[in-house]
Structures are given as structure tokens and as C-alpha cells.
PDB file of N, CA and C in Angstrom:
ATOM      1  N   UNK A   1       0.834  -1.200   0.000  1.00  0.00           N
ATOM      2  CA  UNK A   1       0.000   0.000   0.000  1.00  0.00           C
ATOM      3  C   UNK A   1       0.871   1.254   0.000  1.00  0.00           C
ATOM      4  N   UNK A   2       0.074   2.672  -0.355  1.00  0.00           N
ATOM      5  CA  UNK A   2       0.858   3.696  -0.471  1.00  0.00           C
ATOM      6  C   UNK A   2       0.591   4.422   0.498  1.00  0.00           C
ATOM      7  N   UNK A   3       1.395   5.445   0.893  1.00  0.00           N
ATOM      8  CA  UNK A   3       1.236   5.982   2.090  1.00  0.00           C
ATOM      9  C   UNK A   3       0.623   7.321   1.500  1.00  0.00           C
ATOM     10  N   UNK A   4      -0.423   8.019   2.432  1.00  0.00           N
ATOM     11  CA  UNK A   4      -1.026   9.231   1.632  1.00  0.00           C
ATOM     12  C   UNK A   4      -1.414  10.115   2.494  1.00  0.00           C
ATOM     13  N   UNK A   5      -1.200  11.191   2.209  1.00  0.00           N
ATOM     14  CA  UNK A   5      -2.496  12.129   2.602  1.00  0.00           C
ATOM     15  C   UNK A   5      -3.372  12.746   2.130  1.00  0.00           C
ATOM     16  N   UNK A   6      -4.671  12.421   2.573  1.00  0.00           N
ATOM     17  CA  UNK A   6      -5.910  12.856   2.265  1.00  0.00           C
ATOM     18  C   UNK A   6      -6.576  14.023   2.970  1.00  0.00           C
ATOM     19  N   UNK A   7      -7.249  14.492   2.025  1.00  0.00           N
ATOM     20  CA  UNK A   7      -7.551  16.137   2.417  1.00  0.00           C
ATOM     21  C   UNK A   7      -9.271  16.021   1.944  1.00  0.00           C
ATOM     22  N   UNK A   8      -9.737  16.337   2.947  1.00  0.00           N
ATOM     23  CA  UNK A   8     -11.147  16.096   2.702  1.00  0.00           C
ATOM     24  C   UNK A   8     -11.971  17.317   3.038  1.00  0.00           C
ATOM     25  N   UNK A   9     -12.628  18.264   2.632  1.00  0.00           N
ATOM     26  CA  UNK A   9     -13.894  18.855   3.063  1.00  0.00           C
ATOM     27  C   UNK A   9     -15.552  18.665   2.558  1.00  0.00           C
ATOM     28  N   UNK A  10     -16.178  19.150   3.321  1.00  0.00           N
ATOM     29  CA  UNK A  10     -17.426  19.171   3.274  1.00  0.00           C
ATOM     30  C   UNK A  10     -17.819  20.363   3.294  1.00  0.00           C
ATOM     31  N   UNK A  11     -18.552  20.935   2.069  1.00  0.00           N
ATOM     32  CA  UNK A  11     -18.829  22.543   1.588  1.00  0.00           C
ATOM     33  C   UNK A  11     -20.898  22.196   1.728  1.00  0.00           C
ATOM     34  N   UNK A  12     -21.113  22.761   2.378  1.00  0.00           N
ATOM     35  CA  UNK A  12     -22.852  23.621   3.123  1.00  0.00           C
ATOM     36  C   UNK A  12     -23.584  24.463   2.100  1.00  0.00           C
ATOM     37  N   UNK A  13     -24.927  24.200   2.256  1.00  0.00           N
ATOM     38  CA  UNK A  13     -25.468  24.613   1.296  1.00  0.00           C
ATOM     39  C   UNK A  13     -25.301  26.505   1.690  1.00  0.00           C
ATOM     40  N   UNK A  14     -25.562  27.476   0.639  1.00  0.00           N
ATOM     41  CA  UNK A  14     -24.849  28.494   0.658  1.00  0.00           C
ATOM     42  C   UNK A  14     -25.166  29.756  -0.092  1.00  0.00           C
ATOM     43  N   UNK A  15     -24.973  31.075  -0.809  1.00  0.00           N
ATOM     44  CA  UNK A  15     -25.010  31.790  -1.356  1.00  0.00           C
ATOM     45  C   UNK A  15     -23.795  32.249  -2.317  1.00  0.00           C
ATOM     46  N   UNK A  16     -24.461  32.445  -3.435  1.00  0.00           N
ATOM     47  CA  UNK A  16     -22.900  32.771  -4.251  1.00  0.00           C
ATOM     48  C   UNK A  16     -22.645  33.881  -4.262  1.00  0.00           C
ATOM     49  N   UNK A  17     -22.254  34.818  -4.773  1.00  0.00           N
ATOM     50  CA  UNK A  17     -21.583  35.725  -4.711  1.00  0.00           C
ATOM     51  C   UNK A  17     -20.908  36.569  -5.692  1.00  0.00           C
ATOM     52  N   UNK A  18     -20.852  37.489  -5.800  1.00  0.00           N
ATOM     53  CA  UNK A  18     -20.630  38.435  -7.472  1.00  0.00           C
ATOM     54  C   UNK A  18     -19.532  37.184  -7.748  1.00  0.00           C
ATOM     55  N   UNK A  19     -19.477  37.672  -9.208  1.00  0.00           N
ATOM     56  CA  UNK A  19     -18.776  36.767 -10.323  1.00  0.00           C
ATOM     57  C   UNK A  19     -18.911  35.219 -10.097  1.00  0.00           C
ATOM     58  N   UNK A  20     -20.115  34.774  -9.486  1.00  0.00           N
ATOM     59  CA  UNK A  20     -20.596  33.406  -9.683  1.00  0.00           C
ATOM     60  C   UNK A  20     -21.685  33.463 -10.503  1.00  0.00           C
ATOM     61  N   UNK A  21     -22.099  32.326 -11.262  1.00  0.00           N
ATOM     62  CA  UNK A  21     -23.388  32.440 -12.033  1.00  0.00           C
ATOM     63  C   UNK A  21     -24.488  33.262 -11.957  1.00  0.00           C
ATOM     64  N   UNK A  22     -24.984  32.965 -10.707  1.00  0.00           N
ATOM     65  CA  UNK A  22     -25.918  34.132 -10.319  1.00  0.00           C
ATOM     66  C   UNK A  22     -25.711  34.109  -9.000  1.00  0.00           C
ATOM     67  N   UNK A  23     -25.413  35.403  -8.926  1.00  0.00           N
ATOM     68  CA  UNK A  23     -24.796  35.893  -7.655  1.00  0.00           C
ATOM     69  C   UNK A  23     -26.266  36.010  -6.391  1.00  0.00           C
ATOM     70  N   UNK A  24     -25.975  35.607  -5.401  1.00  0.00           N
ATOM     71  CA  UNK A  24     -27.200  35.622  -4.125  1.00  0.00           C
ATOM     72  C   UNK A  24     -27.738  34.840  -4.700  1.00  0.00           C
ATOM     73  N   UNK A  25     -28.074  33.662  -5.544  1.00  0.00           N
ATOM     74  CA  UNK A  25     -28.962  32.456  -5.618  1.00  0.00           C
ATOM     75  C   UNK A  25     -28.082  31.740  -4.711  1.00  0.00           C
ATOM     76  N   UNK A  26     -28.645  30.444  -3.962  1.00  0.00           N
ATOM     77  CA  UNK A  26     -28.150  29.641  -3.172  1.00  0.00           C
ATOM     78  C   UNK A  26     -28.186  28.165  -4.243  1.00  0.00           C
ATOM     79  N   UNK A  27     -26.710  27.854  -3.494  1.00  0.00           N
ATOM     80  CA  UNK A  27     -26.357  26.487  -4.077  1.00  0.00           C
ATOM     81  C   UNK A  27     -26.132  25.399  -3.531  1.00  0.00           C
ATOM     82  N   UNK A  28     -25.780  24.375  -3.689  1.00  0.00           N
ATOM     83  CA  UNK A  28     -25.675  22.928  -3.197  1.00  0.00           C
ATOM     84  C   UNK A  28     -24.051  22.420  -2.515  1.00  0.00           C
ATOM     85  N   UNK A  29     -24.179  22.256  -1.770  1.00  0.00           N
ATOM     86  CA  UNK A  29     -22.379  21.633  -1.330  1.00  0.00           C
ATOM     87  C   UNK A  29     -22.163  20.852  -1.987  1.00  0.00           C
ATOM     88  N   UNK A  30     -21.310  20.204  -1.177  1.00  0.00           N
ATOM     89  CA  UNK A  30     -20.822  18.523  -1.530  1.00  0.00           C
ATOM     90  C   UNK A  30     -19.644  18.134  -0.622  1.00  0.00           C
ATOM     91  N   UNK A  31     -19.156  16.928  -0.600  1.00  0.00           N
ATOM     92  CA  UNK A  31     -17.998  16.163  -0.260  1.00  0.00           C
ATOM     93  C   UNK A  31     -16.617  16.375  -1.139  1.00  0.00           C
ATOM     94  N   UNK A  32     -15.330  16.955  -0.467  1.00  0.00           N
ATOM     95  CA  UNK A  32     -14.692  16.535  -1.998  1.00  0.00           C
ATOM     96  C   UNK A  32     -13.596  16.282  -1.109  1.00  0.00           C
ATOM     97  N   UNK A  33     -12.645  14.940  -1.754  1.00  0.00           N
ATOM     98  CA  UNK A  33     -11.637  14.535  -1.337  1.00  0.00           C
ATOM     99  C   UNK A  33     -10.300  14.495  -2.445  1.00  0.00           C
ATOM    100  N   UNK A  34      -9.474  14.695  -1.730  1.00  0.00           N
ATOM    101  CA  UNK A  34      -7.919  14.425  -2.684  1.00  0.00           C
ATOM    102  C   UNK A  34      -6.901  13.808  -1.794  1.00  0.00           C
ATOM    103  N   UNK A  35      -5.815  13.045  -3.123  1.00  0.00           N
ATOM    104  CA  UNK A  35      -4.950  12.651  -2.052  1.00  0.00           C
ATOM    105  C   UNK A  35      -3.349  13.274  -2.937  1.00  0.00           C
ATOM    106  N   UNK A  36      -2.816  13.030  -1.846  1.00  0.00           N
ATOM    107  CA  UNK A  36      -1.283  13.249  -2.447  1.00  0.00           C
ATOM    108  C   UNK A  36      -0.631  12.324  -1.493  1.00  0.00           C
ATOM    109  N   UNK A  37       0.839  12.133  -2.117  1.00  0.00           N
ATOM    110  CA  UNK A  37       1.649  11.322  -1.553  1.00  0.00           C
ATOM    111  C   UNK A  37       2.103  11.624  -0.653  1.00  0.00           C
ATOM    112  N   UNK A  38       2.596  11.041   0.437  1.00  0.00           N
ATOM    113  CA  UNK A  38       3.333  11.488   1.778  1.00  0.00           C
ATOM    114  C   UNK A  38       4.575  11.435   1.698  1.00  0.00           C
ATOM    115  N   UNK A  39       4.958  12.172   0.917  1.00  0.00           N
ATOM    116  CA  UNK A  39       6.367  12.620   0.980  1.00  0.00           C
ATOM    117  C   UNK A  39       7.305  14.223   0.887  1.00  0.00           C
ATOM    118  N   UNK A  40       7.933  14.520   0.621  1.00  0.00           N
ATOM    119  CA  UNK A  40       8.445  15.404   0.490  1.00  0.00           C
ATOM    120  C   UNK A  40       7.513  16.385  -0.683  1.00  0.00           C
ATOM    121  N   UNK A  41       7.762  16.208  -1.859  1.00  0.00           N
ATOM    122  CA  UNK A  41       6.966  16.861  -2.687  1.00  0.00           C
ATOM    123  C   UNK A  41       5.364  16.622  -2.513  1.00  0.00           C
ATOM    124  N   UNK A  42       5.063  15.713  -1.996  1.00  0.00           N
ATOM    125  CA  UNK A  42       3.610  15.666  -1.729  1.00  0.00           C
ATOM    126  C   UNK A  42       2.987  16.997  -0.517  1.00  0.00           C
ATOM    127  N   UNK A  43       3.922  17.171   0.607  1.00  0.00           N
ATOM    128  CA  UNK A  43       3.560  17.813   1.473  1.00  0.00           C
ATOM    129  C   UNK A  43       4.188  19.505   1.161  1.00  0.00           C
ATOM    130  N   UNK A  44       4.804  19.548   0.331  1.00  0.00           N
ATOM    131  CA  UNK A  44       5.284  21.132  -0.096  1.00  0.00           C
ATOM    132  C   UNK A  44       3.982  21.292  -1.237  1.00  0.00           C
ATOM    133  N   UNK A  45       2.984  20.503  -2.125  1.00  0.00           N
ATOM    134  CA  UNK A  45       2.149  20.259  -3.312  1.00  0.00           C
ATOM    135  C   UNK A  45       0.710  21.189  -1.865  1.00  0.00           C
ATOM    136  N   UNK A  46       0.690  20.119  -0.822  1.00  0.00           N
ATOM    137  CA  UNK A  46      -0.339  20.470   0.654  1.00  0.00           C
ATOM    138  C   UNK A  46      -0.466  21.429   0.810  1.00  0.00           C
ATOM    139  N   UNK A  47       1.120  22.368   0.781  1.00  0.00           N
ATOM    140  CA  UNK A  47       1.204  23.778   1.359  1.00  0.00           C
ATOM    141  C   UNK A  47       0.535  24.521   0.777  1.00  0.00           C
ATOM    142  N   UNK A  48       1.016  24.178  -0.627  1.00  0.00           N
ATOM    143  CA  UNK A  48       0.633  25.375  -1.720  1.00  0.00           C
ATOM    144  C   UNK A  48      -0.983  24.992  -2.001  1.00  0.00           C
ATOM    145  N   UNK A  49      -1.588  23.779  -1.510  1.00  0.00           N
ATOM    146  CA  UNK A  49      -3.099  23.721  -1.887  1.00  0.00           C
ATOM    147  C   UNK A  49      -3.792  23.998  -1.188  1.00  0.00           C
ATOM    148  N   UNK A  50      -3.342  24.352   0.194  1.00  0.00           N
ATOM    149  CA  UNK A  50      -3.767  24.983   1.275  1.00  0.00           C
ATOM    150  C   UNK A  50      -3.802  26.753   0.945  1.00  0.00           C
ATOM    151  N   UNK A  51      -2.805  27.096   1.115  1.00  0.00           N
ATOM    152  CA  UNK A  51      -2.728  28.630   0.166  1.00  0.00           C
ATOM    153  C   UNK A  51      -4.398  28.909  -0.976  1.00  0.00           C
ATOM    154  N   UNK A  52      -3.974  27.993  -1.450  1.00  0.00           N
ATOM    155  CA  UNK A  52      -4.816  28.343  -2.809  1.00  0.00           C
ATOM    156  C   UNK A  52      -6.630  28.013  -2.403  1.00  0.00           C
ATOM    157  N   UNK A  53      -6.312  27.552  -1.412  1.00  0.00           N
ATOM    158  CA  UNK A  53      -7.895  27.321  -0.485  1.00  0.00           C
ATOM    159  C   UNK A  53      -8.285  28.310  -0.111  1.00  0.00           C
ATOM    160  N   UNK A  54      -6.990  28.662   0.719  1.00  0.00           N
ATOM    161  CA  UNK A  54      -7.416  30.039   1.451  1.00  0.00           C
ATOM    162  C   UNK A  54      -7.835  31.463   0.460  1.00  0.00           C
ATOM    163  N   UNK A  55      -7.481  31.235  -0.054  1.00  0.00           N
ATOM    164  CA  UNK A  55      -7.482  32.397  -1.384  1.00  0.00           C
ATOM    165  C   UNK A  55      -9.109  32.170  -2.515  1.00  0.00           C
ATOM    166  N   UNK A  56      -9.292  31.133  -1.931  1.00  0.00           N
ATOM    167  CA  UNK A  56     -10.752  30.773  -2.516  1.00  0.00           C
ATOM    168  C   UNK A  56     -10.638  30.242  -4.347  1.00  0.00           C
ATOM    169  N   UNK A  57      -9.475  29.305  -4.300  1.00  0.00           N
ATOM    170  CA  UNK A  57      -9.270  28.888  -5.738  1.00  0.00           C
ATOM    171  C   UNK A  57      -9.547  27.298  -5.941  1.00  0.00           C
ATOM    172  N   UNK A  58      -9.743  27.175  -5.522  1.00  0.00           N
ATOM    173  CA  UNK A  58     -10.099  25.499  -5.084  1.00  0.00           C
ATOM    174  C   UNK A  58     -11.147  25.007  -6.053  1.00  0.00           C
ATOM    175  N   UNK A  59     -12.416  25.881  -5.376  1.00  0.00           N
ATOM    176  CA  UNK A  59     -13.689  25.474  -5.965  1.00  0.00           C
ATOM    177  C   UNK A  59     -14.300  26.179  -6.444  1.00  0.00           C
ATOM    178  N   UNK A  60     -15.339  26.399  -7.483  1.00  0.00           N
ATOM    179  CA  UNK A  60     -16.277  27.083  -7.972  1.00  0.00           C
ATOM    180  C   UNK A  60     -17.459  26.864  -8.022  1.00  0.00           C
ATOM    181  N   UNK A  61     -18.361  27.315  -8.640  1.00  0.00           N
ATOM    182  CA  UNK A  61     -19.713  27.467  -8.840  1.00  0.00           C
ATOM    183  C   UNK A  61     -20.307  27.487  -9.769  1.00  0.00           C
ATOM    184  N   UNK A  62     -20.605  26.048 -10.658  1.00  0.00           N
ATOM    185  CA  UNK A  62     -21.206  26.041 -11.853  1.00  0.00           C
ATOM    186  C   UNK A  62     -22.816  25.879 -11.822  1.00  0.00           C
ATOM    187  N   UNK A  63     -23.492  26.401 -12.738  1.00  0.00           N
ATOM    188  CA  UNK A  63     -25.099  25.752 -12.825  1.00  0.00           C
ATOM    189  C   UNK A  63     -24.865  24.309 -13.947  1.00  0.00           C
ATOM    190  N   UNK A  64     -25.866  23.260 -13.335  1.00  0.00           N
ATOM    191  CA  UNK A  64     -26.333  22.332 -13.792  1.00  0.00           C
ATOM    192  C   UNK A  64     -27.484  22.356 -13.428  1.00  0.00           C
ATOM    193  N   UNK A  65     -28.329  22.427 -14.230  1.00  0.00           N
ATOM    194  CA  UNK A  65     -29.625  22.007 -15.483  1.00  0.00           C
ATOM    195  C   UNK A  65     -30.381  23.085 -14.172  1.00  0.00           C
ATOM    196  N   UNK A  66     -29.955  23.945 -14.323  1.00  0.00           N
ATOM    197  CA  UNK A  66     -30.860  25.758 -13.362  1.00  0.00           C
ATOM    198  C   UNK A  66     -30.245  25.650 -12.171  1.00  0.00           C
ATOM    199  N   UNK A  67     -29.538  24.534 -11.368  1.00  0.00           N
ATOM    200  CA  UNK A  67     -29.202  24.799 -10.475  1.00  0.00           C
ATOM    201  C   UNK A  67     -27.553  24.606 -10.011  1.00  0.00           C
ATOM    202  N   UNK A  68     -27.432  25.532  -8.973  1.00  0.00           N
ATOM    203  CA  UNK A  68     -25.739  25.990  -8.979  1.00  0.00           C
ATOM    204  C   UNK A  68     -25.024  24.943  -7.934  1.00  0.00           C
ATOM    205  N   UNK A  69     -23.770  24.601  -7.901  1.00  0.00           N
ATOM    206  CA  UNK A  69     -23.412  23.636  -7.071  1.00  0.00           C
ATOM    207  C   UNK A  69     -22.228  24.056  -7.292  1.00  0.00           C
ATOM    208  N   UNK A  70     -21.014  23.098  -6.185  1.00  0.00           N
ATOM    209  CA  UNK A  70     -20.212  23.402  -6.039  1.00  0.00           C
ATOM    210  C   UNK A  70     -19.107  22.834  -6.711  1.00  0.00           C
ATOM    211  N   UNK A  71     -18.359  22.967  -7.342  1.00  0.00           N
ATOM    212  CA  UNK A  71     -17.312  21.857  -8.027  1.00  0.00           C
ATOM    213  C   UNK A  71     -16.077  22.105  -8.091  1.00  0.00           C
ATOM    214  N   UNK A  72     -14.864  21.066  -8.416  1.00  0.00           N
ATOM    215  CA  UNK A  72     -13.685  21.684  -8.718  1.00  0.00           C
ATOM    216  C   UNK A  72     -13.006  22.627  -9.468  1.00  0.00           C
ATOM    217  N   UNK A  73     -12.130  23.499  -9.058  1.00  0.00           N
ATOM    218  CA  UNK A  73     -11.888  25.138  -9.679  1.00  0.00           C
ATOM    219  C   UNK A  73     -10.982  24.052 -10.830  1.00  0.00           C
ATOM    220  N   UNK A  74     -10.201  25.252 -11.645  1.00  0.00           N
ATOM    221  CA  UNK A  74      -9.073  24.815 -12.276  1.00  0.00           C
ATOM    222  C   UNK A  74      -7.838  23.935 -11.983  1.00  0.00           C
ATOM    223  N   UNK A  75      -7.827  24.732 -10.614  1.00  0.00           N
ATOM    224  CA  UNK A  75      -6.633  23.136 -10.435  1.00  0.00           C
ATOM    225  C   UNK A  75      -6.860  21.920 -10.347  1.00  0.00           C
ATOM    226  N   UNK A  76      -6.071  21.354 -10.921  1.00  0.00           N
ATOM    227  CA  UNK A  76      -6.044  19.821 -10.812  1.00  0.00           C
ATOM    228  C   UNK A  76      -5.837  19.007  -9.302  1.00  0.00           C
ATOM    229  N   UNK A  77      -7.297  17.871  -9.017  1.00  0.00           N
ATOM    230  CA  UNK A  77      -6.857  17.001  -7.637  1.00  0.00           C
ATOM    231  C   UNK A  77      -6.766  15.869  -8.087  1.00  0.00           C
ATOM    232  N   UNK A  78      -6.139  14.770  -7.485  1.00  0.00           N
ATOM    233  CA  UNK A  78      -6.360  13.286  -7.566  1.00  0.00           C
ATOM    234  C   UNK A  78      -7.301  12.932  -6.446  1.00  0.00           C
ATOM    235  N   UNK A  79      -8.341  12.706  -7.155  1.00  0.00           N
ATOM    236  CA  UNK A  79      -9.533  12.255  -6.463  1.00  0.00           C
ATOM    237  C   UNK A  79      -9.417  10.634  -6.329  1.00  0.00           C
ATOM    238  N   UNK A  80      -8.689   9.891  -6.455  1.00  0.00           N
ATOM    239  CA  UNK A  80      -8.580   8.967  -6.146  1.00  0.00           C
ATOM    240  C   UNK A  80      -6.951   8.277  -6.298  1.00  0.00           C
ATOM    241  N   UNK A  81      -7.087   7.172  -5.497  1.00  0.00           N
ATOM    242  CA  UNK A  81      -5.394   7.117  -5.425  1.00  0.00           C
ATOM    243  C   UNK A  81      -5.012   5.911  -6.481  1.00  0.00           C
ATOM    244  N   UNK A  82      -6.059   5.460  -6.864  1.00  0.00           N
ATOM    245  CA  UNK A  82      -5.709   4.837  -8.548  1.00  0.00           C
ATOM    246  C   UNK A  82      -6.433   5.429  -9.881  1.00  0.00           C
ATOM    247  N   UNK A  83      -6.196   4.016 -10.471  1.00  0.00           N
ATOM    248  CA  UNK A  83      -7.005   4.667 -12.081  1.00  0.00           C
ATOM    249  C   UNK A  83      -6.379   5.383 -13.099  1.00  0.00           C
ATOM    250  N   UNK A  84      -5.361   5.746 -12.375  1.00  0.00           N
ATOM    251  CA  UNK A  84      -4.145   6.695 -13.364  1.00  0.00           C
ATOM    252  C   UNK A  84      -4.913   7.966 -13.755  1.00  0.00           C
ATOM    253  N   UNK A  85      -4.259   8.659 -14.754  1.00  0.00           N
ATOM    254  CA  UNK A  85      -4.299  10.188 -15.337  1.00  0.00           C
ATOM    255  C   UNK A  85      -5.951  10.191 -15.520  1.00  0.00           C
ATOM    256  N   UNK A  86      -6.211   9.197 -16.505  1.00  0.00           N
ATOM    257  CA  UNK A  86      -7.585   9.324 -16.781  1.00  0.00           C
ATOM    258  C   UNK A  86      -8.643   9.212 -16.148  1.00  0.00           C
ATOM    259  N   UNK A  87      -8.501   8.809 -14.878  1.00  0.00           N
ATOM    260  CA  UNK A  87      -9.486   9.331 -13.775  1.00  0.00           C
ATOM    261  C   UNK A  87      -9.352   9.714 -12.214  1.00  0.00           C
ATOM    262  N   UNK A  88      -8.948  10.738 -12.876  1.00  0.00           N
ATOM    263  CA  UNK A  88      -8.155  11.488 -12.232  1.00  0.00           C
ATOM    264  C   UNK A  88      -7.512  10.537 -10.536  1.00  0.00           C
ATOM    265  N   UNK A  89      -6.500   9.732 -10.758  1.00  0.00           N
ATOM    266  CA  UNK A  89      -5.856   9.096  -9.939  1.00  0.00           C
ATOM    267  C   UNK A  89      -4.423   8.739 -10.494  1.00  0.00           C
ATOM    268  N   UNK A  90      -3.542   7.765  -9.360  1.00  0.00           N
ATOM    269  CA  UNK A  90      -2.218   7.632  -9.912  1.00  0.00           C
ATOM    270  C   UNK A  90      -2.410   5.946 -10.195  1.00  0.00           C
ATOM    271  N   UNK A  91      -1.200   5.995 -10.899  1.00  0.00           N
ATOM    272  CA  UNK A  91       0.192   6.358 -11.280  1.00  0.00           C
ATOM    273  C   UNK A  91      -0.362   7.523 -12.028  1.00  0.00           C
ATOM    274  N   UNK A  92       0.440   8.968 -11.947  1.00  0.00           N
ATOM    275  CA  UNK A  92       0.451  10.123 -12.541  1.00  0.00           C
ATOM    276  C   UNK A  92       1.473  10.392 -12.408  1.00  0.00           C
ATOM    277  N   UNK A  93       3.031  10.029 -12.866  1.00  0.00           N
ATOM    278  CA  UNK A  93       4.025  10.746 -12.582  1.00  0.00           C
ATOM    279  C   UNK A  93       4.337  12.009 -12.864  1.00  0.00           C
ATOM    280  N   UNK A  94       3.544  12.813 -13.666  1.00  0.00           N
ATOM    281  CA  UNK A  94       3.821  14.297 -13.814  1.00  0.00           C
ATOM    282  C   UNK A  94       2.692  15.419 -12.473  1.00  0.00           C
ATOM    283  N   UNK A  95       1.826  14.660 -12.408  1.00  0.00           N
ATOM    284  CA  UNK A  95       0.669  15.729 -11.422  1.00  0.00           C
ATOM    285  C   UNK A  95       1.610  16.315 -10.702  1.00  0.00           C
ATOM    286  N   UNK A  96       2.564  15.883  -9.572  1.00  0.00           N
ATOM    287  CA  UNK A  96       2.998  16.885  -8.920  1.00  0.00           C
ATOM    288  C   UNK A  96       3.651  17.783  -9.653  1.00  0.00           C
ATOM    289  N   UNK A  97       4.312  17.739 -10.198  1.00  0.00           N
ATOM    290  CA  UNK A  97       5.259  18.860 -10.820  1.00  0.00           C
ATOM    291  C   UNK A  97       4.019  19.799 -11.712  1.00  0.00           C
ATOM    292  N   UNK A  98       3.068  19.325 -12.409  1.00  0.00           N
ATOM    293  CA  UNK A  98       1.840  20.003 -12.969  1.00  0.00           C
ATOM    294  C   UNK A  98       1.245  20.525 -12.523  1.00  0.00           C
ATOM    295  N   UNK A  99       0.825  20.663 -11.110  1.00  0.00           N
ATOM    296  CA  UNK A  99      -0.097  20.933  -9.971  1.00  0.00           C
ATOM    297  C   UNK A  99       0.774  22.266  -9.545  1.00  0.00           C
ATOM    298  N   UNK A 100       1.988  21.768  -9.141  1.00  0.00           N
ATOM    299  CA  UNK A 100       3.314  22.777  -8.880  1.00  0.00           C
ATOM    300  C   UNK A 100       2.673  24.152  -9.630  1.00  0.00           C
ATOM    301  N   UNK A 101       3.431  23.671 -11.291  1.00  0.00           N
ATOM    302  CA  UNK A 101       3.080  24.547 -12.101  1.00  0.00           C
ATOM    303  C   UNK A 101       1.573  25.372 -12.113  1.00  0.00           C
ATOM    304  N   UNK A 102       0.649  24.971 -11.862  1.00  0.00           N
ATOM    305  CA  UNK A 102      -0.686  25.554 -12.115  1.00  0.00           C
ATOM    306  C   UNK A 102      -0.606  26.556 -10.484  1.00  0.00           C
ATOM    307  N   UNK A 103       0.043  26.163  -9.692  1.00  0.00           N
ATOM    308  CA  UNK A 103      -0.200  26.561  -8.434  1.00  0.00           C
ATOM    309  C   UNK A 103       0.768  27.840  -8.275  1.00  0.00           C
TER     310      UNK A 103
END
């Protein structure tokens, strides 16, 4: 097995806010989890995804079919710790250094 850390929140139903779809309509949470590796570059990848949380880049606010919910921003997560590139899991040997870059 691989050793990991997982980063999990739970986002509350809510109000959006200028430059969301429609701003003051209320939207839907959700669950969202990622993992990264427990290592050196995995936990400097943490820092900077922590940063980018705080800064409110994480997640966004799309409408599906009239109604708004919450989903992943532009950066890239591994939502799962297999499956490879194509869903969104590893083996990914470039994500960290890609993630780096986007971050």
C-alpha cells in the first residue's frame, strides 16, 4: 500500500456571490476529497493547496440544469489514489510537478 495524505472537506449549502453564475442564488455543497503522496513533494504540493484554499481557488460554482453547485476550480486534484491520469488518480508521474506549475 501507499502511504497518503488525504484532504477532505465538506462545503454547506450556501449563497454565491458576485462573479458566480448568479450571484445571491443559493447552491448545493458537496464532499470533496484528494490525495497526495506522503512525501516530500507531496507535502510542499499540501502547502501550496492549502494557500490556494485560502485564497478561494479550489472550488467554484457552476449551474447544472438551473441549479448551482459546487465543483472543482481549475486546479487539478487526484480524487482517487488509482485509475491513473484518466481518472483522475495515480500512477500520474507528472501531477505533482503540474499541480506545482498551475499553483
Amino acid at each position: 500500500r501507499h502511504r497518503a495524505q488525504v484532504g477532505c472537506l465538506k462545503c454547506f449549502l450556501s449563497c454565491s456571490k458576485v462573479g458566480d453564475p448568479r450571484p445571491g442564488q443559493p447552491y448545493k455543497g458537496g464532499n470533496f476529497c484528494a490525495f497526495l503522496p506522503d512525501n516530500r513533494e507531496g507535502q510542499k504540493t499540501a502547502v501550496l493547496l492549502k494557500k490556494a484554499f485560502e485564497q478561494g481557488l479550489i472550488f467554484q460554482i457552476k449551474s447544472f440544469n438551473g441549479e448551482e453547485r459546487v465543483t472543482w476550480g481549475l486546479i487539478p486534484h487526484k480524487t482517487s489514489w488509482d485509475g491513473g491520469k484518466a481518472r483522475n488518480g495515480y500512477p500520474d508521474a507528472q501531477y505533482l510537478r503540474e499541480v506545482c506549475t498551475v499553483l
